[in-house]
Protein backbone atom coordinates (compact mmCIF):
# COMPACT_ATOMS: atom_id res chain seq x y z
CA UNK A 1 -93.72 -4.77 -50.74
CA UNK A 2 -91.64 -7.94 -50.94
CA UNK A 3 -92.94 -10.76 -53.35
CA UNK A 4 -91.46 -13.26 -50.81
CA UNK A 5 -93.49 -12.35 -47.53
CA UNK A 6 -95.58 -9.66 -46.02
CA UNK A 7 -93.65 -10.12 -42.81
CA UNK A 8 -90.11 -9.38 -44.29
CA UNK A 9 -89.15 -5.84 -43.90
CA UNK A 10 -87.19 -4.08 -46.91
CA UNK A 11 -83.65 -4.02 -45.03
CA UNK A 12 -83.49 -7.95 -44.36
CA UNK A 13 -85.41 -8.97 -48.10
CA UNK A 14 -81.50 -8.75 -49.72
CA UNK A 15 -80.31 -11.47 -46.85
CA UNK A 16 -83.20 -13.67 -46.87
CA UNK A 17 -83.39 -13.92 -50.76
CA UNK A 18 -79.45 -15.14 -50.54
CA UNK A 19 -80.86 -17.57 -47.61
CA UNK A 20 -83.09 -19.31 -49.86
CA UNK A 21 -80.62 -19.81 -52.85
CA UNK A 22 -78.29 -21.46 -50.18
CA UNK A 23 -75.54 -18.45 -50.41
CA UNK A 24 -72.42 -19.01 -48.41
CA UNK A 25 -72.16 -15.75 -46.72
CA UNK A 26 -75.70 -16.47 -45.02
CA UNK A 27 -74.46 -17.06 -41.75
CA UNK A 28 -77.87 -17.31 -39.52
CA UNK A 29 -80.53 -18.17 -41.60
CA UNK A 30 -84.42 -18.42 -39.97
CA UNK A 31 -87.53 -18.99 -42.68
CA UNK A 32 -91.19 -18.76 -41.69
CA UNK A 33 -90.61 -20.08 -37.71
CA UNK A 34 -93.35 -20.18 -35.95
CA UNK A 35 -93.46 -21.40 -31.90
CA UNK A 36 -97.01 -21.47 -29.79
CA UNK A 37 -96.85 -22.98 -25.98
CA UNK A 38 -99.60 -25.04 -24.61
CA UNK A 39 -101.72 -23.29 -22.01
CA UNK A 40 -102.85 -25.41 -19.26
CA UNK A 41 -105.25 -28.34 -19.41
CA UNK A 42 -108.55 -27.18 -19.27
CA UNK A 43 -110.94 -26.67 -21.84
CA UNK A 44 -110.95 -23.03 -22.16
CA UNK A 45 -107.62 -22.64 -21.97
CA UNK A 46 -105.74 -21.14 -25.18
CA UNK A 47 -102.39 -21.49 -26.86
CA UNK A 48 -100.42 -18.67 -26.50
CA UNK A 49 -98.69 -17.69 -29.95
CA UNK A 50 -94.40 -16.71 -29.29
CA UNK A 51 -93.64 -16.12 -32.75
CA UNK A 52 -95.61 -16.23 -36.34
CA UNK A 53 -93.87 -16.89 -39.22
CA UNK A 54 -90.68 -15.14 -38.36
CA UNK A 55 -88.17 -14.54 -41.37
CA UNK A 56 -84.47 -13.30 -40.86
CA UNK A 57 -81.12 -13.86 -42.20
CA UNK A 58 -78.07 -12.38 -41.37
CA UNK A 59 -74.71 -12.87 -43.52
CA UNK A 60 -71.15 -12.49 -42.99
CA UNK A 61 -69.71 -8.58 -42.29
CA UNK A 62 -72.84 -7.39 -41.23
CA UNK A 63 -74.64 -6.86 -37.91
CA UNK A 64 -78.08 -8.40 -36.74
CA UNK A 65 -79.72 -6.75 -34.21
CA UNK A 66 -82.92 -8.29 -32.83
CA UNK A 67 -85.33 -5.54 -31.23
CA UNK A 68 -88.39 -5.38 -29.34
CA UNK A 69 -90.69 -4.88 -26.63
CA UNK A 70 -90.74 -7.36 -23.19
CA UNK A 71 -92.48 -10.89 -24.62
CA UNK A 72 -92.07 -10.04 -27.82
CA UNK A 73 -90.11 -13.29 -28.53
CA UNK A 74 -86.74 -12.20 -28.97
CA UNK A 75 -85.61 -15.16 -26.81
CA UNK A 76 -87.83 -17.86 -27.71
CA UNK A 77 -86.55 -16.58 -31.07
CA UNK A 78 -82.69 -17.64 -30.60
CA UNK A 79 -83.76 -20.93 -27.91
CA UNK A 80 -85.75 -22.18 -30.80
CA UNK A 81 -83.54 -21.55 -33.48
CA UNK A 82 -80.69 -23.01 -31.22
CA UNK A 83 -82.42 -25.96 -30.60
CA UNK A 84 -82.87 -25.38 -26.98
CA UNK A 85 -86.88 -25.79 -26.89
């Protein structure tokens, strides 16, 4: 288990470590991004949660792939970190 976050898997640990220190082969670095969309204007209506503390880095000679289910937030994913929403 990784002392920097529950939500970082084993494989991507070695590229978000070098992400924090600032390393120049971190080419795409995302730390703890979260995004939730307003629902509506009633009362009972709820926020709906797109991503939750997402952590990911990917560095130079090496391939990020970015997997998952439909809604899953693969796309808010790259709008948000592109500054698109």
């Amino acid at each position: 288990m990784s002392d920097l976050d529950p939500f970082i898997n084993a494989e991507n640990e070695f590229a978000v470590r070098a992400a924090r220190r600032g390393d120049p082969d971190v080419l795409l670095k995302v730390l703890r991004l979260s995004k939730t969309f307003k629902k509506g204007r009633s009362a009972n209506a709820q926020d709906a949660r797109a991503l939750d503390m997402v952590s990911l880095a990917g560095t130079k000679n090496s391939i990020l792939c970015i997997l998952g289910h439909n809604g899953a937030g693969k796309t808010t994913l790259l709008n948000v970190r592109l500054n698109r929403t």
